[in-house]
Protein backbone atom coordinates (compact mmCIF):
# COMPACT_ATOMS: atom_id res chain seq x y z
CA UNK A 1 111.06 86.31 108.91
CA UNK A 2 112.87 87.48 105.73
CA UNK A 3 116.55 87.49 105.21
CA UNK A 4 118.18 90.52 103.32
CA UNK A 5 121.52 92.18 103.06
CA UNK A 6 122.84 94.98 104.60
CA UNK A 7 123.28 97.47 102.28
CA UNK A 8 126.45 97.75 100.47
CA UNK A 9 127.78 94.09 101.53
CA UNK A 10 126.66 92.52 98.25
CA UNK A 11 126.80 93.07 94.72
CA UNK A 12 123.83 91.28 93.40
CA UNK A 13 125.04 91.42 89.78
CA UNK A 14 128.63 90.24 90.30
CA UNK A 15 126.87 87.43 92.80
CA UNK A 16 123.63 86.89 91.80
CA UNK A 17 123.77 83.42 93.37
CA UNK A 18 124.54 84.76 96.67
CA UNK A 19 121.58 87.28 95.81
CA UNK A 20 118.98 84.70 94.93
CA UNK A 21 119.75 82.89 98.61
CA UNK A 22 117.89 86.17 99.76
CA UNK A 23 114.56 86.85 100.22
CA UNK A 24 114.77 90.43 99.27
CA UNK A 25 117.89 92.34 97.94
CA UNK A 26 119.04 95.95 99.36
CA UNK A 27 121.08 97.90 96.86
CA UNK A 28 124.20 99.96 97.81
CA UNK A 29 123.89 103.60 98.94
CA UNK A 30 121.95 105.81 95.85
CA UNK A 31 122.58 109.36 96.16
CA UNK A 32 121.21 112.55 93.74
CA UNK A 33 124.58 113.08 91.69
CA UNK A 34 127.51 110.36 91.47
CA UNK A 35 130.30 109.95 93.91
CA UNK A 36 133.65 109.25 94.05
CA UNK A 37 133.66 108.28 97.63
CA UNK A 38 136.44 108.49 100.02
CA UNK A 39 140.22 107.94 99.13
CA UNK A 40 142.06 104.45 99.47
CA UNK A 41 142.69 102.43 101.81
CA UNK A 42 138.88 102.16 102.40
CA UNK A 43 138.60 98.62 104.05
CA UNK A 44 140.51 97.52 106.89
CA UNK A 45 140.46 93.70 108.59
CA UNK A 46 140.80 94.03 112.72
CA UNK A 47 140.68 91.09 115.02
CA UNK A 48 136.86 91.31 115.78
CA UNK A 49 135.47 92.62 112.75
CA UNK A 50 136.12 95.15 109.73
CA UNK A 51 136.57 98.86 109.05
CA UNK A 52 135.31 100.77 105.81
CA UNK A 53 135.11 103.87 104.42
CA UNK A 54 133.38 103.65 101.80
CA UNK A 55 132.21 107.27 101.73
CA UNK A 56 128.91 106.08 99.70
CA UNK A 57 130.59 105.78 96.54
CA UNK A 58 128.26 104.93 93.83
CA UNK A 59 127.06 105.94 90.17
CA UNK A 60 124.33 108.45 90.76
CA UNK A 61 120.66 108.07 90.56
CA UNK A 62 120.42 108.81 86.79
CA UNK A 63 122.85 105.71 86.18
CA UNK A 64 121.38 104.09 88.98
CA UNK A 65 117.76 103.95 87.10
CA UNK A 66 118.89 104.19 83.45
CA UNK A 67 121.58 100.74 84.40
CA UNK A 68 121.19 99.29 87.72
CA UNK A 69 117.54 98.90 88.15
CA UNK A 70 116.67 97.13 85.06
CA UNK A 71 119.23 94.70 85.70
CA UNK A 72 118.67 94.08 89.50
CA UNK A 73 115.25 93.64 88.41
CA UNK A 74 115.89 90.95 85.76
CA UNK A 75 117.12 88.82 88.60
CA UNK A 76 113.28 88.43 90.12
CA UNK A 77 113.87 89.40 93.46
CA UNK A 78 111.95 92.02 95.48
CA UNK A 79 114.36 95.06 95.83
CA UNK A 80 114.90 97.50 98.49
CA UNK A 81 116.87 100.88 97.70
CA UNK A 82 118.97 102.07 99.89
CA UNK A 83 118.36 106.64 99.52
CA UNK A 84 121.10 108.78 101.03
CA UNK A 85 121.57 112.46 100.39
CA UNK A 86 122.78 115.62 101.98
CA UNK A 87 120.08 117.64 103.43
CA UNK A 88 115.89 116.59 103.46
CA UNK A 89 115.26 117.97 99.99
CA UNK A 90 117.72 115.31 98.15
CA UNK A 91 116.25 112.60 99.62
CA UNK A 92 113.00 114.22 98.68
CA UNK A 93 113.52 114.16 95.68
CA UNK A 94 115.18 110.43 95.24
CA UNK A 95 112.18 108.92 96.88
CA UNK A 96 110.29 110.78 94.26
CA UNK A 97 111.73 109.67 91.23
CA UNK A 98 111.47 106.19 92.61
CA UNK A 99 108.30 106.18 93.73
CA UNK A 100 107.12 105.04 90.05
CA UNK A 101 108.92 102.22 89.67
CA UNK A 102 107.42 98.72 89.87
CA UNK A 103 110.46 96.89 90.49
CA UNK A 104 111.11 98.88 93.98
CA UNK A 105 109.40 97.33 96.85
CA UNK A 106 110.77 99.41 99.41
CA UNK A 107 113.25 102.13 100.59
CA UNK A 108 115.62 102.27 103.10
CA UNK A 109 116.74 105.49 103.85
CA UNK A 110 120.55 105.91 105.16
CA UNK A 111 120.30 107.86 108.31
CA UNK A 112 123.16 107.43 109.60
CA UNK A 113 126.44 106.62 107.21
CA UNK A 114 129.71 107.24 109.69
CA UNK A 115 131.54 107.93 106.40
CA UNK A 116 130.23 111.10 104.99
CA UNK A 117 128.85 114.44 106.66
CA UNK A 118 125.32 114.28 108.11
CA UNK A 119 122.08 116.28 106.88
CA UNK A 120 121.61 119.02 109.35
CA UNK A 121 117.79 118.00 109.50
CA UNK A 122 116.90 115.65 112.37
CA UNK A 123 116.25 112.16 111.05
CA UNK A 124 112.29 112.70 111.76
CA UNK A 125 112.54 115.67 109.21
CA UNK A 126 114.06 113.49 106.76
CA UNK A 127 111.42 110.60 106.98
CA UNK A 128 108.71 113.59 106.88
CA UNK A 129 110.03 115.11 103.75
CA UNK A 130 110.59 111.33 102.00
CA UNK A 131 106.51 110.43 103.54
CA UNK A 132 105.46 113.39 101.07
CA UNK A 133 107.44 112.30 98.66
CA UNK A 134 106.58 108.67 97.83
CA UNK A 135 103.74 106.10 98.53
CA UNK A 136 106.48 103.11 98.90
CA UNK A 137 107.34 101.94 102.22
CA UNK A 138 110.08 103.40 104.36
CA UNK A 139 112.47 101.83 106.06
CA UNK A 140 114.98 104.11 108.52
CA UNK A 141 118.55 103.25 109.05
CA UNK A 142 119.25 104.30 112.63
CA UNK A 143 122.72 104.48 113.74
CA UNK A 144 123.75 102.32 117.31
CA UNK A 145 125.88 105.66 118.21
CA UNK A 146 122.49 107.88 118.94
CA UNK A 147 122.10 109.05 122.26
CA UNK A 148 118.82 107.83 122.63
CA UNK A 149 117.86 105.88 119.87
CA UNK A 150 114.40 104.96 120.98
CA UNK A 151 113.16 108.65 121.01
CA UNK A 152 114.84 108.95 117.27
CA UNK A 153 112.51 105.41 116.92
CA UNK A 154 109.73 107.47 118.26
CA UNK A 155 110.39 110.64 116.03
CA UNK A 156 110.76 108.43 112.70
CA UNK A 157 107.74 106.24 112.90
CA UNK A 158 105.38 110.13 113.83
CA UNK A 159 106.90 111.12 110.70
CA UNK A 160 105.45 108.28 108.83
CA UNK A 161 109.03 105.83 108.68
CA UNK A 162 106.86 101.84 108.19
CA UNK A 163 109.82 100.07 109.82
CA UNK A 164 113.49 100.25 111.07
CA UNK A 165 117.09 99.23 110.25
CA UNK A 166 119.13 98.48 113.26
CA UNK A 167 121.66 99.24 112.70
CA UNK A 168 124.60 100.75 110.44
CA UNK A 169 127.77 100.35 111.63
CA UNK A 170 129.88 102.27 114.35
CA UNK A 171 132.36 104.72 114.30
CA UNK A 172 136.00 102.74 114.81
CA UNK A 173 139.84 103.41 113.84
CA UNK A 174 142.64 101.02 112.97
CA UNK A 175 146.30 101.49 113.34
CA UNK A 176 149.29 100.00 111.06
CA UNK A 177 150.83 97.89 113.11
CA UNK A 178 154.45 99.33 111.69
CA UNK A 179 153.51 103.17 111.57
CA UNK A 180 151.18 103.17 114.24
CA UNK A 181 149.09 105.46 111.92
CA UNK A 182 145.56 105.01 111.01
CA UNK A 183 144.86 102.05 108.26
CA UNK A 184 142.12 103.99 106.53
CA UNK A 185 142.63 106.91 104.23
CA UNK A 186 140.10 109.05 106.55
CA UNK A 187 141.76 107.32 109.25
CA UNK A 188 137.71 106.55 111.23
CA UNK A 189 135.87 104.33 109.15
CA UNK A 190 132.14 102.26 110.13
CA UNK A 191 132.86 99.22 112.35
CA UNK A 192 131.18 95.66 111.55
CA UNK A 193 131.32 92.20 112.18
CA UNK A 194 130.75 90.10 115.48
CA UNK A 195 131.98 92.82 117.81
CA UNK A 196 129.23 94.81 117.00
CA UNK A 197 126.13 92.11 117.99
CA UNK A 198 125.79 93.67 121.52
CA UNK A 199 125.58 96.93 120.39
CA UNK A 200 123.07 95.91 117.76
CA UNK A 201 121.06 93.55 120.13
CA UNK A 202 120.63 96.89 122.58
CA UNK A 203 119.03 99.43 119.93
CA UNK A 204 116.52 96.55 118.64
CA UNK A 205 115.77 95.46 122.33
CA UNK A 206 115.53 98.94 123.20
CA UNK A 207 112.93 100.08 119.76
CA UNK A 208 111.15 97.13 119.90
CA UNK A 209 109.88 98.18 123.20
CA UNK A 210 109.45 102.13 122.11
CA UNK A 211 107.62 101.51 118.81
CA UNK A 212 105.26 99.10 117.06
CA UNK A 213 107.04 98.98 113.88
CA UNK A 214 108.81 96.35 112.03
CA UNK A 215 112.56 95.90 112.38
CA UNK A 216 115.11 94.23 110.31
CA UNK A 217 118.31 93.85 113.00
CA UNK A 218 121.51 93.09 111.53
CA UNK A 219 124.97 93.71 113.13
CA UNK A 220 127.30 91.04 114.09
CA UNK A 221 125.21 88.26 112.44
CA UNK A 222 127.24 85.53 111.71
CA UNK A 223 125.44 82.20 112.46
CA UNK A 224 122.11 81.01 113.30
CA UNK A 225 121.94 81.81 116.71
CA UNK A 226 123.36 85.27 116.04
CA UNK A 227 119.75 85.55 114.45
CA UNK A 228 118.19 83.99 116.27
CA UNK A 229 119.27 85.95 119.40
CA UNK A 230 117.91 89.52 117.19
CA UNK A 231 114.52 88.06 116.89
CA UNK A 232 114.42 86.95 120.47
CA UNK A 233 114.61 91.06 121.49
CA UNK A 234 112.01 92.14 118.76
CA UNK A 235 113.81 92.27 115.71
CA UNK A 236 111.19 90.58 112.61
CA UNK A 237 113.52 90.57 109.78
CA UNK A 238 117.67 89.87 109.64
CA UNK A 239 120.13 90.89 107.45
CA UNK A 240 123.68 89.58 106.91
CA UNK A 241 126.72 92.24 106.34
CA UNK A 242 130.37 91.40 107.46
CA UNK A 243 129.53 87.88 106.79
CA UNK A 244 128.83 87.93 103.25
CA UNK A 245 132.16 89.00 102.63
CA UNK A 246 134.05 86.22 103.63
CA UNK A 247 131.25 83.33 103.28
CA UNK A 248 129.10 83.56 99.99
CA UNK A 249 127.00 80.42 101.41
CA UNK A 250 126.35 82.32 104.71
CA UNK A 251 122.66 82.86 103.52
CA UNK A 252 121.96 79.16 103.10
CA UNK A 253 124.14 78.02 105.88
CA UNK A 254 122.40 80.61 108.12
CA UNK A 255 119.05 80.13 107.17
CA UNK A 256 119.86 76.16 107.67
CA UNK A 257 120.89 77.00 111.30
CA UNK A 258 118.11 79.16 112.22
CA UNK A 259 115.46 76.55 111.01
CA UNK A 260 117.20 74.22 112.85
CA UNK A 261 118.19 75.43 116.51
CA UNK A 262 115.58 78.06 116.88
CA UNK A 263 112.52 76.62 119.38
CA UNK A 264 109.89 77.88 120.82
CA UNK A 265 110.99 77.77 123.95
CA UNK A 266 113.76 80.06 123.11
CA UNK A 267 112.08 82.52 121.07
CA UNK A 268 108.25 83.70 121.75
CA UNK A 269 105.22 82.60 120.36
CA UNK A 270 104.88 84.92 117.78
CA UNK A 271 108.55 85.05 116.70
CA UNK A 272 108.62 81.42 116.39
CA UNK A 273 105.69 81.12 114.40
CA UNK A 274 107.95 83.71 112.27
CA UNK A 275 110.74 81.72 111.19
């Protein structure tokens, strides 16, 4: 079992000790050209969990390689980019400038950001056109809002995705208490934090059973037994979002609990012999 970040909840540079609690660090959102992202307010506190609209706001692959990369790499830990794009070509064509790079163990490829507008291929086109594109391993970001997200876990691993992400946050909407108008500049924003474990512990149940295909589950994962419960319905891998923004030791503490309270007889063979 290896614990990561959800991508976008951590800024390795500005908290590279919370980075180095990792086993393996996911980078924010990369897209073709920069982006502004979506106007203020973007995050929003709610009694469960949080709001954000980001809108994948972020420098640009050019930056991203010329800036980011060598410095994310100087911190020694194996690194995961997170590809988003448009349509199938752009993230085509991202996975194919970074399929070069040494320092990149991995890509995970956004699928399913509630912030921006979607590519109008299917998500199996997308992982196709990315397979072509780069030798690295693929990781798809599914989205808990699919209709039938084991058939989309079907499509993606035929198109050659080597694992999942389950899953990216959920479409949700906060009101100003005063106004009674929505919090959030775009007024729907993704939904995270402890509200959304259920949700999360359905898809990975569900594509655990549908495909044989790694899975890092994340969603809601606030304490030991929060991760423990994802491995107990397939997941092999966690990662922490919501968390890490109000507890920077959440990694340690976490992977503290897991060792801990996680037994066999809770867990099955092989997942135990996992952690």
């Amino acid at each position: 079992m290896r614990l990561l970040n959800a991508s976008g909840c951590l800024d390795a540079l500005t908290a590279p000790e919370v980075a180095l609690a990792l086993d393996a660090f996911v980078t924010k959102t990369v897209t073709p050209l920069p982006r502004d992202g979506n106007p203020p307010v973007r995050i929003a506190e709610t009694e469960h969990g949080m709001l954000n609209s980001i809108g994948l706001a972020n420098p640009g692959l050019d930056r991203f390689l010329g800036e980011s990369l060598p410095r994310l790499a100087g911190l020694g830990l194996p690194l995961w980019v997170s590809v988003g794009g448009f349509d199938a070509g752009q993230y085509a064509a991202s996975c194919a400038r970074l399929d070069d790079r040494p320092e990149i163990e991995a890509l995970e490829l956004n699928l399913s950001c509630p912030n921006v507008e979607e590519a109008p291929e299917s998500a199996a086109e997308i992982v196709a056109a990315c397979r072509t594109a780069t030798s690295k391993p693929l990781w798809a970001k599914l989205s808990p809002a699919l209709p039938r997200v084991p058939d989309v876990a079907r499509a993606v691993a035929a198109a050659g995705a080597d694992g999942l992400s389950l899953v990216n946050t959920i479409r949700g909407l906060a009101l100003d208490p005063r106004t009674l108008r929505p919090v959030l500049g775009t007024a729907g924003g993704g939904y995270s934090g402890p509200a959304l474990k259920p949700i999360a512990l359905a898809a990975v149940h569900a594509c655990a059973q549908a495909v044989d295909l790694p899975i890092v589950g994340m969603g809601g994962v606030m304490t030991g037994d929060d991760a423990r419960d994802l491995l107990a319905v397939g997941a092999t891998h966690i990662a922490l979002g919501t968390v890490l923004f109000r507890d920077p030791f959440a990694p340690r503490r976490i992977r503290a609990e897991l060792a801990a309270e996680s037994r066999p007889d809770t867990l099955t063979l092989d997942q135990a012999s996992r952690v």
